[in-house]
PDB file of N, CA and C in Angstrom:
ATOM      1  N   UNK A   1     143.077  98.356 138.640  1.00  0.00           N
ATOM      2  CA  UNK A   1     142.640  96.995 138.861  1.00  0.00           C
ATOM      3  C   UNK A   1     141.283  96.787 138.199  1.00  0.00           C
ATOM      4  N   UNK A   2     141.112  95.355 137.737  1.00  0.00           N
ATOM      5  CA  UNK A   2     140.276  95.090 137.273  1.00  0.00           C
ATOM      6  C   UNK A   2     138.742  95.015 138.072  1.00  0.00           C
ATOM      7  N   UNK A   3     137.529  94.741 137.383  1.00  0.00           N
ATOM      8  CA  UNK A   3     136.646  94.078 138.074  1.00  0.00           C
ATOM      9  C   UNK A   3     136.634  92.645 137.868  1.00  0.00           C
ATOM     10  N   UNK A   4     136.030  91.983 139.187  1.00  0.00           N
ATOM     11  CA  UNK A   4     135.700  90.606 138.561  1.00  0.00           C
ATOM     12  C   UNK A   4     134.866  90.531 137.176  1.00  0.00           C
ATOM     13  N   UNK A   5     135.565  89.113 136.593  1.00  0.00           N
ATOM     14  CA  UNK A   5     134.824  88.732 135.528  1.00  0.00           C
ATOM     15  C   UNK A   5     133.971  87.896 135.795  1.00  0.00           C
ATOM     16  N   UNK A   6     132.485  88.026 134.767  1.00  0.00           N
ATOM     17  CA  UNK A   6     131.671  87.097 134.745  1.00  0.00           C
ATOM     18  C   UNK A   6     131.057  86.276 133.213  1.00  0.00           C
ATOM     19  N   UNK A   7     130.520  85.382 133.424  1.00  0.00           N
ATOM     20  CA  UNK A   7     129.773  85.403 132.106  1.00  0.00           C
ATOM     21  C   UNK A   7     128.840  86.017 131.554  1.00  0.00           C
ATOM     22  N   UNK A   8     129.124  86.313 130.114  1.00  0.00           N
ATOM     23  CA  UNK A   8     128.141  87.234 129.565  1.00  0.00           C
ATOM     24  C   UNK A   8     129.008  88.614 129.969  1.00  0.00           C
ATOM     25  N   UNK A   9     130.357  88.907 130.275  1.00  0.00           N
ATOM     26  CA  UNK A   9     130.549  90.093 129.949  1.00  0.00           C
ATOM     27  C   UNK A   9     131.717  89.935 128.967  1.00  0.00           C
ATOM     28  N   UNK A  10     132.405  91.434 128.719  1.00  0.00           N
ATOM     29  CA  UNK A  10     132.960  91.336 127.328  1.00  0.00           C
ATOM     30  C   UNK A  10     134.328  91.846 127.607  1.00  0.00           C
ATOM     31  N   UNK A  11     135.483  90.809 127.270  1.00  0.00           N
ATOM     32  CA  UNK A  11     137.344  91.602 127.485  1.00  0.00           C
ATOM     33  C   UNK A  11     137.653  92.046 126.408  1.00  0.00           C
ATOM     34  N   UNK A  12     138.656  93.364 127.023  1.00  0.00           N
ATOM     35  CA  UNK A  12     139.266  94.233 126.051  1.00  0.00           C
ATOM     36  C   UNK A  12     140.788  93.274 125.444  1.00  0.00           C
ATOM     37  N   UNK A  13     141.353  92.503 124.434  1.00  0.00           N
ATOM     38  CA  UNK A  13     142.197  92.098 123.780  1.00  0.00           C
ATOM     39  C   UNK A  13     142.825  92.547 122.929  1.00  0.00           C
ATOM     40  N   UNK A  14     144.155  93.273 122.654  1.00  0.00           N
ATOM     41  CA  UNK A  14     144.789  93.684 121.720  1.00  0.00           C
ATOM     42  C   UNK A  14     143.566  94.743 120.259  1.00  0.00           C
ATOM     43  N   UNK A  15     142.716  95.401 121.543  1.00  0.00           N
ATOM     44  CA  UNK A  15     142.266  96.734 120.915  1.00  0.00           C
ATOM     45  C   UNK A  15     140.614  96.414 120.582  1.00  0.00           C
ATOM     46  N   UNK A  16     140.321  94.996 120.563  1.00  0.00           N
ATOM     47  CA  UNK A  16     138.830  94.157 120.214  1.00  0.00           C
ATOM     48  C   UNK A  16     138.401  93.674 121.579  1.00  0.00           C
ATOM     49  N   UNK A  17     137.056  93.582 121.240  1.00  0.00           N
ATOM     50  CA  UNK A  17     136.522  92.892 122.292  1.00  0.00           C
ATOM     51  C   UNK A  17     135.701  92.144 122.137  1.00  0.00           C
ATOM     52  N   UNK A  18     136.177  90.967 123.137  1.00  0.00           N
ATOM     53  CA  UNK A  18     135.342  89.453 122.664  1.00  0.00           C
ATOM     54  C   UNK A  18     134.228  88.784 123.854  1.00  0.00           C
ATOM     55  N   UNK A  19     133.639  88.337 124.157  1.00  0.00           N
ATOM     56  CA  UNK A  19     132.258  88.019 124.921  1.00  0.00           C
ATOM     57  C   UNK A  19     132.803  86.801 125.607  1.00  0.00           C
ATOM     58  N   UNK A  20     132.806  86.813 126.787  1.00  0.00           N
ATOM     59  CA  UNK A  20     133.404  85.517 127.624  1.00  0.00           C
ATOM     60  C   UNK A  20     132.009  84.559 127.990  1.00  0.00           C
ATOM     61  N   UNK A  21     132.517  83.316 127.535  1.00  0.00           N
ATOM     62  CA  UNK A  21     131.285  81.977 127.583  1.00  0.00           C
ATOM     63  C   UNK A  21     131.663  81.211 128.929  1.00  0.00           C
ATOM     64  N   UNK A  22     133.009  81.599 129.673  1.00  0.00           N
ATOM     65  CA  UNK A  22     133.670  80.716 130.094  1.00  0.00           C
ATOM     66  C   UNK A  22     135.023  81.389 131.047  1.00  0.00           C
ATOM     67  N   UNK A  23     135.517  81.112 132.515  1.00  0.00           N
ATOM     68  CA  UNK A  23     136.945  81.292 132.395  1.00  0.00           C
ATOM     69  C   UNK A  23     136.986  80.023 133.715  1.00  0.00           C
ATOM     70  N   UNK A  24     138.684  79.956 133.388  1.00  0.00           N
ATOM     71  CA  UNK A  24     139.228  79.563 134.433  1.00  0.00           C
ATOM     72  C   UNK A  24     140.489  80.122 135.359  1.00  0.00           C
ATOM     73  N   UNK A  25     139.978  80.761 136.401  1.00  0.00           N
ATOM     74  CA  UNK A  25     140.867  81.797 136.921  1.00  0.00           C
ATOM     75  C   UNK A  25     141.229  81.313 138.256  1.00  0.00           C
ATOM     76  N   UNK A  26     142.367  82.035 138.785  1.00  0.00           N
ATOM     77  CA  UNK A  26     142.901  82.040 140.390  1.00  0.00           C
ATOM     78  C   UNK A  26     143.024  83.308 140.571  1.00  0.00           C
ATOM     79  N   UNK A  27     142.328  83.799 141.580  1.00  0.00           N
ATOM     80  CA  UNK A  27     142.577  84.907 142.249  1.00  0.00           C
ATOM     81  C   UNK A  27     143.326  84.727 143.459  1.00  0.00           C
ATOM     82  N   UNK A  28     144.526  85.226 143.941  1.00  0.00           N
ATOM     83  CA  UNK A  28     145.475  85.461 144.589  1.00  0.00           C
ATOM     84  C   UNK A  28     145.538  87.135 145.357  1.00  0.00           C
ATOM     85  N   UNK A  29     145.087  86.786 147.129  1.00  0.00           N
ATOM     86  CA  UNK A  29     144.850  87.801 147.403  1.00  0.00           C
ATOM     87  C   UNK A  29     146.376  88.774 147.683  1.00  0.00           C
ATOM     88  N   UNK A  30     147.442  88.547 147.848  1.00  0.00           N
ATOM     89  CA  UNK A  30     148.620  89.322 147.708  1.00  0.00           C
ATOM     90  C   UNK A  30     149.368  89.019 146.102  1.00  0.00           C
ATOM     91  N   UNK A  31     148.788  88.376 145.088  1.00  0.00           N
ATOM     92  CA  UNK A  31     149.784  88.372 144.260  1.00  0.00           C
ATOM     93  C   UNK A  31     148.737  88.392 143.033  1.00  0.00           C
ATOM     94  N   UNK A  32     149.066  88.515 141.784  1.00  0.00           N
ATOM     95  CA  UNK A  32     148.395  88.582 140.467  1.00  0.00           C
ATOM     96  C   UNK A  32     147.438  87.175 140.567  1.00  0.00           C
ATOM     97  N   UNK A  33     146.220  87.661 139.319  1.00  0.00           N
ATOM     98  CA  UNK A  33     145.260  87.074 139.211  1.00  0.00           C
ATOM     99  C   UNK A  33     145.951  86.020 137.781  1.00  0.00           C
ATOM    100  N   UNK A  34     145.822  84.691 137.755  1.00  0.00           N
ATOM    101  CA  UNK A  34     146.344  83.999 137.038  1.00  0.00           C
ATOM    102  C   UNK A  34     145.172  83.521 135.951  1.00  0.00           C
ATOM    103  N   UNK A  35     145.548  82.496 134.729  1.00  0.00           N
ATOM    104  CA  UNK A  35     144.196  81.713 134.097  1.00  0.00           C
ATOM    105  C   UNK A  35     143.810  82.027 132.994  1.00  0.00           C
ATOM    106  N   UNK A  36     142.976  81.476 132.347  1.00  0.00           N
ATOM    107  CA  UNK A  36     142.116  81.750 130.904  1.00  0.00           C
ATOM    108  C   UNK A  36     140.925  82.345 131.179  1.00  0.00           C
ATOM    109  N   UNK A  37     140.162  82.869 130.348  1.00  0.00           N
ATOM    110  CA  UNK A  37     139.105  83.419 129.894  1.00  0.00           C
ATOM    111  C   UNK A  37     138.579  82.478 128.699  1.00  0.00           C
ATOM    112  N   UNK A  38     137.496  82.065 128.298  1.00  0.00           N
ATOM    113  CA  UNK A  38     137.139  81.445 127.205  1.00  0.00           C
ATOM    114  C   UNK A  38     136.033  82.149 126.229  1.00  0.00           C
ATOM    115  N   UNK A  39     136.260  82.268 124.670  1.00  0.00           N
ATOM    116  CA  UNK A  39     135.327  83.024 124.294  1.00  0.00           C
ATOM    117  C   UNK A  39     134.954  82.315 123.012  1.00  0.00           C
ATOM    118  N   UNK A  40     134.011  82.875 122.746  1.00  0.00           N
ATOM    119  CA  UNK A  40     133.307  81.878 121.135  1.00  0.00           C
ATOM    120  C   UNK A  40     133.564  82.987 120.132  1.00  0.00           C
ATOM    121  N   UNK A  41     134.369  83.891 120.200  1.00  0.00           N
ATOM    122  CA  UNK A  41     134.291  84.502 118.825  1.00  0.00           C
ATOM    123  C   UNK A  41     136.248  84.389 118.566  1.00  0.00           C
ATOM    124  N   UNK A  42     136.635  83.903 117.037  1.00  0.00           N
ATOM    125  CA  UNK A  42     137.863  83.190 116.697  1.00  0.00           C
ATOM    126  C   UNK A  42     138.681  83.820 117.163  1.00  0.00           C
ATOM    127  N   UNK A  43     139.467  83.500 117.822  1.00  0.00           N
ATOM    128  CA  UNK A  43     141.586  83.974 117.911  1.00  0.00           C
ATOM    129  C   UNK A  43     141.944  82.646 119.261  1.00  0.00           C
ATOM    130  N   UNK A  44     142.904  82.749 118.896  1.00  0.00           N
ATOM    131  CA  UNK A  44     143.939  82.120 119.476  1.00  0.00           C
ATOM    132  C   UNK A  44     143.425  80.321 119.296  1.00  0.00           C
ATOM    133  N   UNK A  45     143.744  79.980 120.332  1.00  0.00           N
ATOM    134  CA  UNK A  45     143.779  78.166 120.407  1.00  0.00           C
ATOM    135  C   UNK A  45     142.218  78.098 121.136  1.00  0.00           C
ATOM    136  N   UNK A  46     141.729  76.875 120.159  1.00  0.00           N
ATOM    137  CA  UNK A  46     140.434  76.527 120.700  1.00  0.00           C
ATOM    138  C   UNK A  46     140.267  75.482 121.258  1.00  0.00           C
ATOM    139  N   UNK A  47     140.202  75.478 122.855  1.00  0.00           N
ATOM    140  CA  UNK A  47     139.404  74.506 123.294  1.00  0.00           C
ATOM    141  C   UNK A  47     138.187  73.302 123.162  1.00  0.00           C
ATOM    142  N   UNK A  48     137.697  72.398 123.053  1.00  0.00           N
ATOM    143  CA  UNK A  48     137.057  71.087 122.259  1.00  0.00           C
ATOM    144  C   UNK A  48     135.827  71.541 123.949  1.00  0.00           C
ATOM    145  N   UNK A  49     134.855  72.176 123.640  1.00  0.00           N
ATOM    146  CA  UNK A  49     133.779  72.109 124.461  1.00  0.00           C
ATOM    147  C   UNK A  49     133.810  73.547 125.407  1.00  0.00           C
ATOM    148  N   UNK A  50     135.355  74.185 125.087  1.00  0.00           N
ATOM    149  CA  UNK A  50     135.069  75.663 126.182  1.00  0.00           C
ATOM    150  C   UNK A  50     135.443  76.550 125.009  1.00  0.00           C
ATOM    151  N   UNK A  51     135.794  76.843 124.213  1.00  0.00           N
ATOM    152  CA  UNK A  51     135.829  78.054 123.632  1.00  0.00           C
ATOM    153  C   UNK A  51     137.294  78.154 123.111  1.00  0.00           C
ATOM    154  N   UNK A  52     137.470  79.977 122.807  1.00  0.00           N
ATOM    155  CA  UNK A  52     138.734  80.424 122.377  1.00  0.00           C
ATOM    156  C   UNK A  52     139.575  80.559 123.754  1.00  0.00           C
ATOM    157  N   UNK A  53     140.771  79.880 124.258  1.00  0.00           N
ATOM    158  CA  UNK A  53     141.375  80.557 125.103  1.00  0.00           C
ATOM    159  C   UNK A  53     141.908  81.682 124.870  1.00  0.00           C
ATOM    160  N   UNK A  54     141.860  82.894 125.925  1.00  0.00           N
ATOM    161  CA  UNK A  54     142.547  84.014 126.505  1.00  0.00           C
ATOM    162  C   UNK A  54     142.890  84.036 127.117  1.00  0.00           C
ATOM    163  N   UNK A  55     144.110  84.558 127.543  1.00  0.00           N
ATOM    164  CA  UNK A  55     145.336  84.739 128.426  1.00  0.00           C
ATOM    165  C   UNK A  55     144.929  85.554 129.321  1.00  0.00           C
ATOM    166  N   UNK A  56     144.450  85.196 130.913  1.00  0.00           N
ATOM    167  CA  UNK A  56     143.614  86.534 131.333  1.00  0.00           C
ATOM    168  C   UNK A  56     145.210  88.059 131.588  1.00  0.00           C
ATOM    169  N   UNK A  57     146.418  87.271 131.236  1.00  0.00           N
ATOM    170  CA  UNK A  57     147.236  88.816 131.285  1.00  0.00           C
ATOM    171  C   UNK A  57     147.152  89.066 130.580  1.00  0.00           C
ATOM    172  N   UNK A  58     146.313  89.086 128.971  1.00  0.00           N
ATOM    173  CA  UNK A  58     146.429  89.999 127.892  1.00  0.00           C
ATOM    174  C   UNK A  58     145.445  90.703 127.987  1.00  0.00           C
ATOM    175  N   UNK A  59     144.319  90.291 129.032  1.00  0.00           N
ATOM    176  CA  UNK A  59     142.924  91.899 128.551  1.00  0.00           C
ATOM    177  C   UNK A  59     143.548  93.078 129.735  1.00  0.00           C
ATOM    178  N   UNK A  60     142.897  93.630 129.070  1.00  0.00           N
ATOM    179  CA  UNK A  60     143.441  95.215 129.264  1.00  0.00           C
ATOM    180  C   UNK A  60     142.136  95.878 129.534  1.00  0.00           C
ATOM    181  N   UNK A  61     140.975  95.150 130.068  1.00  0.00           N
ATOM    182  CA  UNK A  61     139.549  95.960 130.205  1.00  0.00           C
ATOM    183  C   UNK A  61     138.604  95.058 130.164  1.00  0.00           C
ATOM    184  N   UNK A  62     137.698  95.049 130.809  1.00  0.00           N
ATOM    185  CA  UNK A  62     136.574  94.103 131.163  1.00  0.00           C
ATOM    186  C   UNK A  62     135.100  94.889 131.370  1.00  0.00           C
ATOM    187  N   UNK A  63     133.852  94.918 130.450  1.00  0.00           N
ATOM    188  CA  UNK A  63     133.470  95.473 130.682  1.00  0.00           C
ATOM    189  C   UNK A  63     131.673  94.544 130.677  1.00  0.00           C
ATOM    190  N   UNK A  64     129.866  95.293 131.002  1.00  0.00           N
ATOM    191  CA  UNK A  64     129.178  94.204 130.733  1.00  0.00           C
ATOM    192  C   UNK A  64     129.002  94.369 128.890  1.00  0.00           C
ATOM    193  N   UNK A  65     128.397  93.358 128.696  1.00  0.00           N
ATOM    194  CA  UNK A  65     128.048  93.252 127.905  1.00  0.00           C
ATOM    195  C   UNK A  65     126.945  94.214 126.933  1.00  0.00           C
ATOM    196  N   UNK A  66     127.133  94.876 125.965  1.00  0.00           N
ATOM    197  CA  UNK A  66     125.749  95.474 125.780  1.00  0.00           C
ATOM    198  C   UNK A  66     124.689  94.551 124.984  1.00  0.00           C
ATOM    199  N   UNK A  67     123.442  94.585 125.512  1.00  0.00           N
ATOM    200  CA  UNK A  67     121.821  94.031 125.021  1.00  0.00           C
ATOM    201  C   UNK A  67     122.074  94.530 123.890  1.00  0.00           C
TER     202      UNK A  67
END
């Protein structure tokens, strides 16, 4: 299981990792965590004021950010 995400830390995506500006999540205490992640560095579909959406079932690792 994951840790919570915050801003300013960084998800693991298909082997890269991108810096979250942004998410919109549901946490579900008996069932999976649902929602986007939003990030400013390019892939997938971009949001007009939040970022790159991410699929929060595609990261595979969440970690902080390094300074």
């Amino acid at each position: 299981m994951m840790r919570y995400i915050c801003r300013g830390d960084e998800v693991l995506v298909d082997g890269e990792w991108y810096p979250v500006v942004g998410f919109s999540l549901m946490h579900k205490p008996n069932g999976p965590t649902t929602g986007s992640v939003f990030t400013d560095k390019p892939i997938g579909a971009f949001e007009h004021c939040l970022g790159y959406r991410l699929e929060y079932s595609k990261i595979t690792d969440v970690r902080e950010r390094e300074q």
